[in-house]
Structures are given as structure tokens and as C-alpha cells.
Protein backbone atom coordinates (compact mmCIF):
# COMPACT_ATOMS: atom_id res chain seq x y z
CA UNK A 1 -17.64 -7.24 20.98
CA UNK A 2 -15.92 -4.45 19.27
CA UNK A 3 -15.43 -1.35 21.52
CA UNK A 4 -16.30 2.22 19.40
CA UNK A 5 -13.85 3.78 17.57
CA UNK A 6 -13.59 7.29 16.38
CA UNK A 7 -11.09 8.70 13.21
CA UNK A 8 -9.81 11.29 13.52
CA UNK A 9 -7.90 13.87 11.32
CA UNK A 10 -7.43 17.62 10.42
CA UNK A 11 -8.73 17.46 7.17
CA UNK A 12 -10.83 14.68 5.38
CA UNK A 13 -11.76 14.94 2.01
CA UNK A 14 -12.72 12.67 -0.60
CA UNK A 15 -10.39 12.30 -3.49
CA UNK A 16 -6.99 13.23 -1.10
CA UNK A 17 -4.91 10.25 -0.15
CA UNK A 18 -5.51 10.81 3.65
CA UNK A 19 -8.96 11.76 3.14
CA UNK A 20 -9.54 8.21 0.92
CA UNK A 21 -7.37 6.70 3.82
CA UNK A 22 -10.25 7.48 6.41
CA UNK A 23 -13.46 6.66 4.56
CA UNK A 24 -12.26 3.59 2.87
CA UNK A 25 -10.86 2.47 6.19
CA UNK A 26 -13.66 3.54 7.87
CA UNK A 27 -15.91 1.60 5.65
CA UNK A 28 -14.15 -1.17 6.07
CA UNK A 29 -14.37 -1.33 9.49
CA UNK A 30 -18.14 -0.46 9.41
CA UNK A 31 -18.71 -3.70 7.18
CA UNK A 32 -16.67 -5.75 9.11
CA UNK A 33 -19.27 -4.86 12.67
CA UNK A 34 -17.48 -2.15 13.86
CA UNK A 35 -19.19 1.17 15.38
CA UNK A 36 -16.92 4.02 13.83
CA UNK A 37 -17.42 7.50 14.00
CA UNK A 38 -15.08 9.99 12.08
CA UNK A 39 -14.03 13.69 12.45
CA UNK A 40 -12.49 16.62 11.25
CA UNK A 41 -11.91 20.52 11.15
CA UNK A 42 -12.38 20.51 7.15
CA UNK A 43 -14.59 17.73 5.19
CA UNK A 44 -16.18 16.91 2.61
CA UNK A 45 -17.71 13.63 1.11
CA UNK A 46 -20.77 11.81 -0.75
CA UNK A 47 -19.98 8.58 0.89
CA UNK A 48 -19.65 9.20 4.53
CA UNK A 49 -20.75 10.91 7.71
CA UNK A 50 -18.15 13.33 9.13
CA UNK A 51 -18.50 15.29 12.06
CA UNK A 52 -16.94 18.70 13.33
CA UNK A 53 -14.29 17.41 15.23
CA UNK A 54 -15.31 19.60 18.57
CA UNK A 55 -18.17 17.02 18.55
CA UNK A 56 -15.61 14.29 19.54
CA UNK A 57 -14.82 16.16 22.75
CA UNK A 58 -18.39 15.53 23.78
CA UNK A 59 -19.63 12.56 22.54
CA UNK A 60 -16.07 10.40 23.37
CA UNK A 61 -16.72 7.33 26.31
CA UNK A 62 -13.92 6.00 28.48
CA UNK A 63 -14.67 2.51 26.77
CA UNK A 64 -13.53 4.01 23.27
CA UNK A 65 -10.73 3.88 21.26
CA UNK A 66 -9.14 6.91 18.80
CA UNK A 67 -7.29 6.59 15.82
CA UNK A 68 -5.53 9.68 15.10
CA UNK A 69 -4.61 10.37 10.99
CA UNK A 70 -1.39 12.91 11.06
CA UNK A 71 -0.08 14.03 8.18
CA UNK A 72 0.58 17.90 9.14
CA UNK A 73 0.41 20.18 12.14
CA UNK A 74 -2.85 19.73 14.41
CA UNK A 75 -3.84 22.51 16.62
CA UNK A 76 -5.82 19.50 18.67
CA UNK A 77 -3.02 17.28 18.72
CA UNK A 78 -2.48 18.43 22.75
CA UNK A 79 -6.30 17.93 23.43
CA UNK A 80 -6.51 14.51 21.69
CA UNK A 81 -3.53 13.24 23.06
CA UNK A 82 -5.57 13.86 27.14
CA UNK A 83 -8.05 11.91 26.67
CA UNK A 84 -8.12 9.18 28.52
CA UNK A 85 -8.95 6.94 25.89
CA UNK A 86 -6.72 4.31 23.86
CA UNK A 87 -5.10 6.02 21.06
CA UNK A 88 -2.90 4.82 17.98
CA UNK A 89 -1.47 7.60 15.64
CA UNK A 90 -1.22 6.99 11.87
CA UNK A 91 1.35 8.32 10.33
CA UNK A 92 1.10 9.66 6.94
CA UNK A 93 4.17 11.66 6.52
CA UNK A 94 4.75 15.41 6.53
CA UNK A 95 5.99 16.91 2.93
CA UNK A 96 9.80 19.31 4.05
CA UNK A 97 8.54 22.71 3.95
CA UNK A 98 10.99 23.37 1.76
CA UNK A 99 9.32 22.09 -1.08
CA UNK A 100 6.84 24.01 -0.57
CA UNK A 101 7.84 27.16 0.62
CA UNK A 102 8.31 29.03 -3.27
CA UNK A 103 4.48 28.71 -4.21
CA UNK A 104 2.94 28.14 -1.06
CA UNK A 105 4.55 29.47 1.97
CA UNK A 106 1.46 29.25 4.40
CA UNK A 107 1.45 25.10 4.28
CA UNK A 108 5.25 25.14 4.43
CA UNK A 109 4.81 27.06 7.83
CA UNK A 110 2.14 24.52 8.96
CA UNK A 111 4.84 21.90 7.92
CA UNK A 112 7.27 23.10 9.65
CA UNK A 113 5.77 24.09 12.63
CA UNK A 114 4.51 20.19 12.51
CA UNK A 115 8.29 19.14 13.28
CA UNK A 116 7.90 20.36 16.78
CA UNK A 117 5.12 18.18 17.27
CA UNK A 118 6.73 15.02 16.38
CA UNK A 119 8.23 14.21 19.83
CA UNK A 120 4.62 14.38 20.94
CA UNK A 121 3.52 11.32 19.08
CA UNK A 122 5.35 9.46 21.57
CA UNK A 123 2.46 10.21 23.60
CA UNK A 124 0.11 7.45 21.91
CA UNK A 125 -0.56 3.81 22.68
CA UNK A 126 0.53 2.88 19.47
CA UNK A 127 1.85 3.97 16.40
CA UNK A 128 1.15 3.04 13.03
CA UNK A 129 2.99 4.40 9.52
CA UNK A 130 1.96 4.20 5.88
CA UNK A 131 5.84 3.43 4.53
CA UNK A 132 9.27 2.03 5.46
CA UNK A 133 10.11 5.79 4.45
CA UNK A 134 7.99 7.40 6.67
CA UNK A 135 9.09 5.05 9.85
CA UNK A 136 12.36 6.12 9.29
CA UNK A 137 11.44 9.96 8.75
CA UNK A 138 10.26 10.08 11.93
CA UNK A 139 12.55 7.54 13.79
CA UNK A 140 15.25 11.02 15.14
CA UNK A 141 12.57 12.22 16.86
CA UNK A 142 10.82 8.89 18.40
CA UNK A 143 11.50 5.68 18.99
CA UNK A 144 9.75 3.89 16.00
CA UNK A 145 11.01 0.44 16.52
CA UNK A 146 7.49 -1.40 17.40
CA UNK A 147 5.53 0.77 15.56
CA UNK A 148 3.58 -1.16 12.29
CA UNK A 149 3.58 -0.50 8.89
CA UNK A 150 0.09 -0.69 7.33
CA UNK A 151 -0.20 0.65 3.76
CA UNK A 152 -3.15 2.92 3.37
CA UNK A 153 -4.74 0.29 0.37
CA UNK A 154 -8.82 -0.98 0.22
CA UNK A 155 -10.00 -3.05 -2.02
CA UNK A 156 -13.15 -0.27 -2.23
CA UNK A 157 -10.94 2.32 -3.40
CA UNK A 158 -12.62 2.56 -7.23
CA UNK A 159 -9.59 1.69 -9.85
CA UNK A 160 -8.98 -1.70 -7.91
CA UNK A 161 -12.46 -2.09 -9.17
CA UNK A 162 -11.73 -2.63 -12.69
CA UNK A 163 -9.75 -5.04 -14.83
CA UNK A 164 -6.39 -4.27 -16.20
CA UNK A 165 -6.43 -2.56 -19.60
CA UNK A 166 -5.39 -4.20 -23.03
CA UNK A 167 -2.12 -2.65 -24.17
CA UNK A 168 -2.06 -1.51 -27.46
CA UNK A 169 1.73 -0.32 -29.02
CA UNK A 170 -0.75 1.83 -31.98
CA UNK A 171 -2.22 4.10 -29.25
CA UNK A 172 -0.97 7.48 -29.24
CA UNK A 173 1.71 8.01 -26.77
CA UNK A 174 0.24 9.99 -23.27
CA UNK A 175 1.60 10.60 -20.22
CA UNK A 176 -0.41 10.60 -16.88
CA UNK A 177 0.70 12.65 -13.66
CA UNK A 178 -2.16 12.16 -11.31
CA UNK A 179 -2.60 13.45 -7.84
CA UNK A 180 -3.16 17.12 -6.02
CA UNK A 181 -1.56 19.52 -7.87
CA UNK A 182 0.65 21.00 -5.53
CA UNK A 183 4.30 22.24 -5.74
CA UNK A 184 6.32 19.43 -4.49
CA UNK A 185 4.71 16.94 -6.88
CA UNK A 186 6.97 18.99 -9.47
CA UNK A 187 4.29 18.78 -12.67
CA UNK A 188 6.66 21.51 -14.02
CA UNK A 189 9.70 18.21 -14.63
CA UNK A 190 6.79 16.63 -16.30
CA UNK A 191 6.16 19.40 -18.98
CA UNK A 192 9.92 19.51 -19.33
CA UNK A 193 9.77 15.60 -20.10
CA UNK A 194 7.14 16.34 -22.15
CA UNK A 195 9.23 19.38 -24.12
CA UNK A 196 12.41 17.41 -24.06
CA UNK A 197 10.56 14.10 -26.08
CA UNK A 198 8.80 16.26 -28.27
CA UNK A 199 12.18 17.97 -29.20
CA UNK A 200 13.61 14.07 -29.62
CA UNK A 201 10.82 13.95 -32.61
CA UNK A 202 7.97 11.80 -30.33
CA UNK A 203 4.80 12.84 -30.84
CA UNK A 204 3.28 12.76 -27.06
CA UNK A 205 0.91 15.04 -24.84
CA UNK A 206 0.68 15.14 -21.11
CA UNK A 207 -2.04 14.61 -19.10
CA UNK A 208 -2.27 16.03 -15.55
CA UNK A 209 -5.58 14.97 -13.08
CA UNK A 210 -6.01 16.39 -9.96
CA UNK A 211 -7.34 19.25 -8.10
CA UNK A 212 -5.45 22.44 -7.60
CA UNK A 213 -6.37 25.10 -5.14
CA UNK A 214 -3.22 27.25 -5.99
CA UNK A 215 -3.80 30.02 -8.37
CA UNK A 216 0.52 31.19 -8.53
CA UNK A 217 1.21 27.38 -9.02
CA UNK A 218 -1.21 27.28 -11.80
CA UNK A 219 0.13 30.00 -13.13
CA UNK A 220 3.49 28.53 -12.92
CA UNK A 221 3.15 25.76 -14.71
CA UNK A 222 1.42 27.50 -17.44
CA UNK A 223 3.70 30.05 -18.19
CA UNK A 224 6.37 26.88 -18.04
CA UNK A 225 4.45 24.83 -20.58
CA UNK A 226 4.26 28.41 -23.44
CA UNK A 227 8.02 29.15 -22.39
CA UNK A 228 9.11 25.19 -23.88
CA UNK A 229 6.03 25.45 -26.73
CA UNK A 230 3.73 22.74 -25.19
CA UNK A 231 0.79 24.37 -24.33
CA UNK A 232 -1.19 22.37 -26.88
CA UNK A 233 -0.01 18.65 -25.63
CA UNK A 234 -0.42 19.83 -21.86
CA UNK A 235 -4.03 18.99 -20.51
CA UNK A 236 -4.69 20.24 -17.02
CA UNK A 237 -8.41 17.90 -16.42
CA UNK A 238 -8.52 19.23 -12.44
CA UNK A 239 -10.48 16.66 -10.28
CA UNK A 240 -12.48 14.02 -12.25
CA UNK A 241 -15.06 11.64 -11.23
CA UNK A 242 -14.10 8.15 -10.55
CA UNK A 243 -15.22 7.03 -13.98
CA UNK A 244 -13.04 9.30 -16.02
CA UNK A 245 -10.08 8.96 -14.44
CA UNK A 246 -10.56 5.24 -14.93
CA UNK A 247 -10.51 7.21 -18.80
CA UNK A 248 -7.33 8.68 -18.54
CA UNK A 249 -5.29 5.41 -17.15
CA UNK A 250 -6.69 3.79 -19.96
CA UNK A 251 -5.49 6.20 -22.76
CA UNK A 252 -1.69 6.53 -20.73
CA UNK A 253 0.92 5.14 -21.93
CA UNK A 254 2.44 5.17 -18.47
CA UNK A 255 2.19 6.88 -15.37
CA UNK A 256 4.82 9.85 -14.00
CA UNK A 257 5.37 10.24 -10.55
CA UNK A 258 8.06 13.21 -10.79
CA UNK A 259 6.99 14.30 -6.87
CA UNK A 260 9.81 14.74 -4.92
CA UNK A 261 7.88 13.87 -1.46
CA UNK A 262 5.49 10.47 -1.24
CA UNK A 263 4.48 8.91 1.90
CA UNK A 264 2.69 6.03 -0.06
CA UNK A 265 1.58 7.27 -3.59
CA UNK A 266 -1.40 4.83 -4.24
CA UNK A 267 -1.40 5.88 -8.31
CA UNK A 268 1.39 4.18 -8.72
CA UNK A 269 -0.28 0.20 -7.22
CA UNK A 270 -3.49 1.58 -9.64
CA UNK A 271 -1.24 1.86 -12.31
CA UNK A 272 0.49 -1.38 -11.60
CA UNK A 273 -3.12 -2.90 -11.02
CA UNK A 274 -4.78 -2.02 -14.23
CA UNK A 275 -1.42 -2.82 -16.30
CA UNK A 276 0.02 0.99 -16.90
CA UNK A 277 3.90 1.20 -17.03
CA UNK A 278 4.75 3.66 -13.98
CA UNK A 279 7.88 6.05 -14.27
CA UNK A 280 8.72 6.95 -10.50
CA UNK A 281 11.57 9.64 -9.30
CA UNK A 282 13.91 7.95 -6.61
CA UNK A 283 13.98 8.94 -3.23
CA UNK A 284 10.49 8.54 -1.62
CA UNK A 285 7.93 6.01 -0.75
CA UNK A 286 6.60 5.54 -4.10
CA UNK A 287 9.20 3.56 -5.26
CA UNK A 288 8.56 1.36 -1.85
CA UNK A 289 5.02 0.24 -3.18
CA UNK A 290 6.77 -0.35 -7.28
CA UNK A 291 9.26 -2.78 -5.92
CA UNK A 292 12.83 -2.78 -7.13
């Protein structure tokens, strides 16, 4: 018999690669006979049940077991970690502040301030991690030798849904960035891709998908794409529904993944899954999940 198990993690919402991380795995579990309860401080989703997290503290039996999603600081990471209970910490990777800290310097303090939690994670059971990359991002601060690395993939996430798309050489050419739009996923190298391909004669336009909660990013990029004269082939879509970003991956000609910090970046296994070339920047997970 499966003992209860409650997920746990700062913020869950659907749409954001650790919120998808919780409900699809939490779904999973659900389906497969297990009792799982999940909470947060911030939430939101259609397809779930999520809980205040202070409800945890209350409703938590000695018999239970908590899996703990970290992925930047957590002012209950102290209370979670003295409860008696068996705990495992997933590991989704912390972006540097620094690549944050130009257009928004109040998560780059909540990233940094998360480094001087990391010796605390010692504190769990067990230890899980998302990447290679992200078991050795953490490894100076803990040992991570018998921790396991379990990619945050289900087959219910929506794209893996759907058959790959036909490839046609007479489409017109688009590129897709896709993800949060957030400073150290560097859309700004994408409208300069975009500028510099148009200057080589290509005819090509850029389409970005994602939410963005940052009104001096946005205006960053914006001012970037009239400084290079792109404005027209830049399309900034913010979040979409399921369906039509299954739209957009089928009009791309390939995917960009210009981010200089990935923990996993699912896109890029979508993109491989429904038969979209994906262009990846060295020197984070992503290019983990595309293989050599």
C-alpha cells in the first residue's frame, strides 16, 4: 500500500516548467494509486487541486512522505526540512543572479540569497535532480554522489500528444523561442539573429511564446527589435493555450533556445518530438536533453 505523499513547492503554476513538473507528476502518481496532495505559497491551475502550503503543517501524518520541488529560495525550507517525515528534494536548478540582476533585481536577490540554502539540502533523505548540469551545480556545496537524475518529462504533458509535423522546405522561414520571457533566456540574441539574417537577404520573422510579467524587459526587447528595424517580423504571442502553441511549432522552421541558464528545457524534446530542428546555445542543460 502506498503511504501519502504531499508536493511541495514555492510556486506552482500551470504553464512554468516546475509548475508542469508538479501536476503532471502529480497526476501521474494519482493514476498510478497513489494518495498525493500538493502545495504552495503561489498557484494557479485548471487541472489540479493545490493547497496553501500552511495547510501542510496541519494536515501532514508521521506515516507520510514529502517531496520538496526547489528551484529558488524558500522561506519554509527550515520548517519543511523538521518534520519528521521522509523527505526527498528535487532539484530544479537556481538561474546565477547575475543574469538576472539588470532587468530584474528582486529575483536575482531571491537567487542569490538561495545559495546559502544549498548546504541545507543535505538535510533530506534523498535527493533527486532534473540534469547532469544541475548535479554538478550543486555538487561544491553537497555531496551529490547518490543523488538520481530524473528528467522532469510525462507523457501527459500536451505536445507529446500529437504526431510529428510534415516538413515542408516551401514554408516561410520562422523562428520559435518559447518559454517565460524572462531576462536570462536572452530573446534580445534572438531579435539580433533575426536582424542579422534579414540583413544576409532571408526573408524570416520571429516568433516568441510565453508569458512575461516584466514590464522594463518588455520594454527592452522592444526598443531592441525598432533599434535593428524588425519590429514587423518580431511577434511577441504571450502565453497561449495548449492548442496554439501546438500552432506555432508547426509553422517554425526550428526552435531557438538562446537562454543562457536551463536546468532541463523541455521545448527543446517537444521540438525534437514533433520533428522541429532545435538551435540550442552551449553551456546548459538543454543541450543535455538534444544529445551531442
Amino acid at each position: 500500500m502506498h503511504r501519502p505523499l504531499h508536493i511541495v513547492a514555492p510556486d506552482i503554476h500551470a504553464g512554468d516548467a516546475v509548475g508542469n513538473h508538479c501536476i503532471c507528476l502529480a497526476q501521474d502518481l494519482i493514476a498510478d494509486g497513489m494518495e498525493v496532495s500538493v502545495y504552495a505559497q503561489r498557484f494557479t491551475s485548471d487541472h489540479l487541486q493545490i493547497r496553501p502550503i500552511e495547510q501542510l503543517f496541519d494536515s501532514v501524518q508521521s506515516q507520510d512522505r514529502l517531496l520538496v520541488s526547489y528551484s529558488i529560495f524558500d522561506p519554509y525550507l527550515e520548517r519543511l526540512l523538521a518534520l519528521e517525515q521522509h523527505k526527498l528534494c528535487y532539484f530544479h536548478g537556481v538561474t546565477p543572479a547575475s543574469l538576472l540582476r539588470e532587468h530584474e533585481p528582486v529575483t536575482a536577490d531571491l537567487c542569490q540569497k538561495s545559495v546559502s540554502q544549498f548546504p541545507l539540502l543535505a538535510g533530506f533523505d534523498r535527493l533527486a535532480f532534473n540534469s547532469e548540469f544541475n548535479r554538478r551545480d550543486l555538487s561544491p556545496y553537497i555531496d551529490t554522489r547518490s543523488a538520481a537524475v530524473i528528467p522532469p518529462v510525462s507523457a501527459r504533458l500536451p505536445l507529446f500528444q500529437r504526431p510529428a509535423f510534415p516538413f515542408s522546405e516551401t514554408q516561410p522561414l520562422r523562428i520559435l523561442m518559447l518559454g517565460r520571457i524572462v531576462p536570462h533566456k536572452r530573446i534580445e540574441h534572438g531579435i539580433q539573429m533575426l536582424a542579422e539574417l534579414r540583413r544576409r537577404g532571408l526573408s524570416v520573422d520571429l516568433d516568441v511564446v510565453g508569458s512575461c510579467h516584466n514590464a522594463v524587459y518588455a520594454g527592452f526587447l522592444e526598443h531592441r527589435a525598432q533599434s535593428l528595424g524588425v519590429s514587423d517580423s518580431v511577434h511577441m504571442w504571450g502565453m497561449l493555450s495548449d492548442a496554439a502553441v501546438a500552432e506555432r511549432f508547426a509553422l517554425a522552421s526550428a526552435l531557438l533556445v538562446a537562454s543562457e541558464h536551463e536546468g532541463f528545457c523541455v521545448p527543446v524534446l517537444e521540438a525534437m518530438h514533433l520533428g522541429v530542428p532545435a538551435v540550442v546555445r552551449e553551456g546548459t542543460a538543454a543541450v543535455e536533453v538534444g544529445g551531442p
